[in-house]
Protein backbone atom coordinates (compact mmCIF):
# COMPACT_ATOMS: atom_id res chain seq x y z
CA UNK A 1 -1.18 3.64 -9.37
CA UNK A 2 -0.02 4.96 -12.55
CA UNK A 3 0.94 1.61 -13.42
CA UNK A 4 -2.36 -0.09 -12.52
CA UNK A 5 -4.17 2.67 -14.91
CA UNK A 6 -1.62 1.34 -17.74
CA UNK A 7 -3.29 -1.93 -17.41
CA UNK A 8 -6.64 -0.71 -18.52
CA UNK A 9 -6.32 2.00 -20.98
CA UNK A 10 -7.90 -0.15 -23.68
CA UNK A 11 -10.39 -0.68 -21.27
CA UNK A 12 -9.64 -4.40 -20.32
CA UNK A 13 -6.70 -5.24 -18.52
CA UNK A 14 -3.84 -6.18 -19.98
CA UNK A 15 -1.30 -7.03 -17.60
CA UNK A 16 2.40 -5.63 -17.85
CA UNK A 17 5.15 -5.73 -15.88
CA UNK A 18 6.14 -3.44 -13.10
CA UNK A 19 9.79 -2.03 -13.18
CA UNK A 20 10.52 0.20 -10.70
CA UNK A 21 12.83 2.23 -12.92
CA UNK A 22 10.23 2.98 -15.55
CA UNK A 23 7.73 4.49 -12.82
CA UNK A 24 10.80 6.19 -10.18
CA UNK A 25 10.55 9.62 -11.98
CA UNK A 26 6.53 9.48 -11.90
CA UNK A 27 6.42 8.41 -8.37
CA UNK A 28 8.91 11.31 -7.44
CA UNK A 29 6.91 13.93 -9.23
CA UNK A 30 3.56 13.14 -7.75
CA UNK A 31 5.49 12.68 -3.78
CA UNK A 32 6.79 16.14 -4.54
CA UNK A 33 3.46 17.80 -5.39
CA UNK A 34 2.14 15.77 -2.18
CA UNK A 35 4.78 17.45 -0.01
CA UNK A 36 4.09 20.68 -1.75
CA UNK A 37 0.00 20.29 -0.98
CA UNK A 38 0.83 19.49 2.39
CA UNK A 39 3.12 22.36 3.06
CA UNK A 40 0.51 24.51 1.38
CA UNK A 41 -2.74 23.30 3.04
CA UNK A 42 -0.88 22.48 6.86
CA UNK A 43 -3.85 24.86 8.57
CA UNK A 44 -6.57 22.45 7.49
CA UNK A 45 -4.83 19.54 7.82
CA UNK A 46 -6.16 18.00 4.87
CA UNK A 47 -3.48 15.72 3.50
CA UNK A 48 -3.84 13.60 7.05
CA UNK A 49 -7.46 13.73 6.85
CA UNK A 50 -7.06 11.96 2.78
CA UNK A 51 -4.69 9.07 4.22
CA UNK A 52 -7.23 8.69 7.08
CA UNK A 53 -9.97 8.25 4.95
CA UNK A 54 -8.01 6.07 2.30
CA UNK A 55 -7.22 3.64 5.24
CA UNK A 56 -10.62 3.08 6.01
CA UNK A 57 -12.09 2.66 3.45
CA UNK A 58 -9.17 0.38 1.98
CA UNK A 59 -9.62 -1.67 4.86
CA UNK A 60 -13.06 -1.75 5.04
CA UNK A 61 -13.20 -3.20 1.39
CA UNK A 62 -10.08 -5.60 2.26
CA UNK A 63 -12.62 -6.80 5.32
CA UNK A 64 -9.71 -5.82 7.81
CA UNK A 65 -9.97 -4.02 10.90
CA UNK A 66 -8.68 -0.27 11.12
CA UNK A 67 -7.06 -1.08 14.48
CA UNK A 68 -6.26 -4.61 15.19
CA UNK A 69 -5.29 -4.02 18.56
CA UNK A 70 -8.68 -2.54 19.32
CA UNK A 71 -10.73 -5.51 18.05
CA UNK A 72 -8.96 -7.96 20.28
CA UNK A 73 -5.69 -8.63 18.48
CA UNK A 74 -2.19 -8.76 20.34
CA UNK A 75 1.64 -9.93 20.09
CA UNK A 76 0.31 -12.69 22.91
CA UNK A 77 -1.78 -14.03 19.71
CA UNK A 78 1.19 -15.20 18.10
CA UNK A 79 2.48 -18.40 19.41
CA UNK A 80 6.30 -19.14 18.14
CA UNK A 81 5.59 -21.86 16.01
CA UNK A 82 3.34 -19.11 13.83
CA UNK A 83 6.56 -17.23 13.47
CA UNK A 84 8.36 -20.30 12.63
CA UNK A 85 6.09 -21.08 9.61
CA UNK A 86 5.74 -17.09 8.55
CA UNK A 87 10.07 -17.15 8.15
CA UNK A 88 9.55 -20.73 6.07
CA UNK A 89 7.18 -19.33 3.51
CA UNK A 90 8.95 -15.81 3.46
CA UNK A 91 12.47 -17.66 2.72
CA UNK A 92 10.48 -19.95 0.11
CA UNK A 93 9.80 -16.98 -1.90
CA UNK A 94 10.89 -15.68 -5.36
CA UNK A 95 10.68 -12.23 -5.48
CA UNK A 96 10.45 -10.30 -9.04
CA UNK A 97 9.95 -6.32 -9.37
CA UNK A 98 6.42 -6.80 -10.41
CA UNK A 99 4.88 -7.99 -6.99
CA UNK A 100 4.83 -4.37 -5.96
């Protein structure tokens, strides 16, 4: 996230690369606070009740259901062939620190 926010401090996006060892140190400090929040609110059981929330509405804007299984979807849905051609275009991939 902090990264993303980077991007658009001028306002318009200017992409940059992601390195994982710029952002380790900020990504510890805010998981520590989390655990800390969490420790500290555990009788309302509000940090579940954020991640809840974030998943729906992430997958509500990402048109994706909140519980596959639910709607209809199954392991039986996958036929081997469609995990034949998921391993091709995984092992055709070049992978760089900025994808995530």
């Amino acid at each position: 996230i902090e990264a993303c926010v980077a991007e658009w401090t001028t306002g318009t996006r200017i992409e940059m690369h992601f390195y994982k060892e710029c952002y380790a140190a900020v990504f510890e400090s805010y998981h520590k606070m989390l655990i800390k929040f969490d420790k500290g609110t555990k009788h309302a059981d509000i940090l579940p009740k954020i991640c809840k929330r974030l998943l729906r509405h992430a997958c509500h804007h990402a048109n994706v259901p909140e519980d596959p299984i639910r709607v209809g979807g199954t392991s039986d849905n996958f036929l081997t062939d469609d995990f034949a051609a998921a391993a091709a275009e995984w092992d055709g991939r070049v992978e760089s620190d900025d994808e995530y």
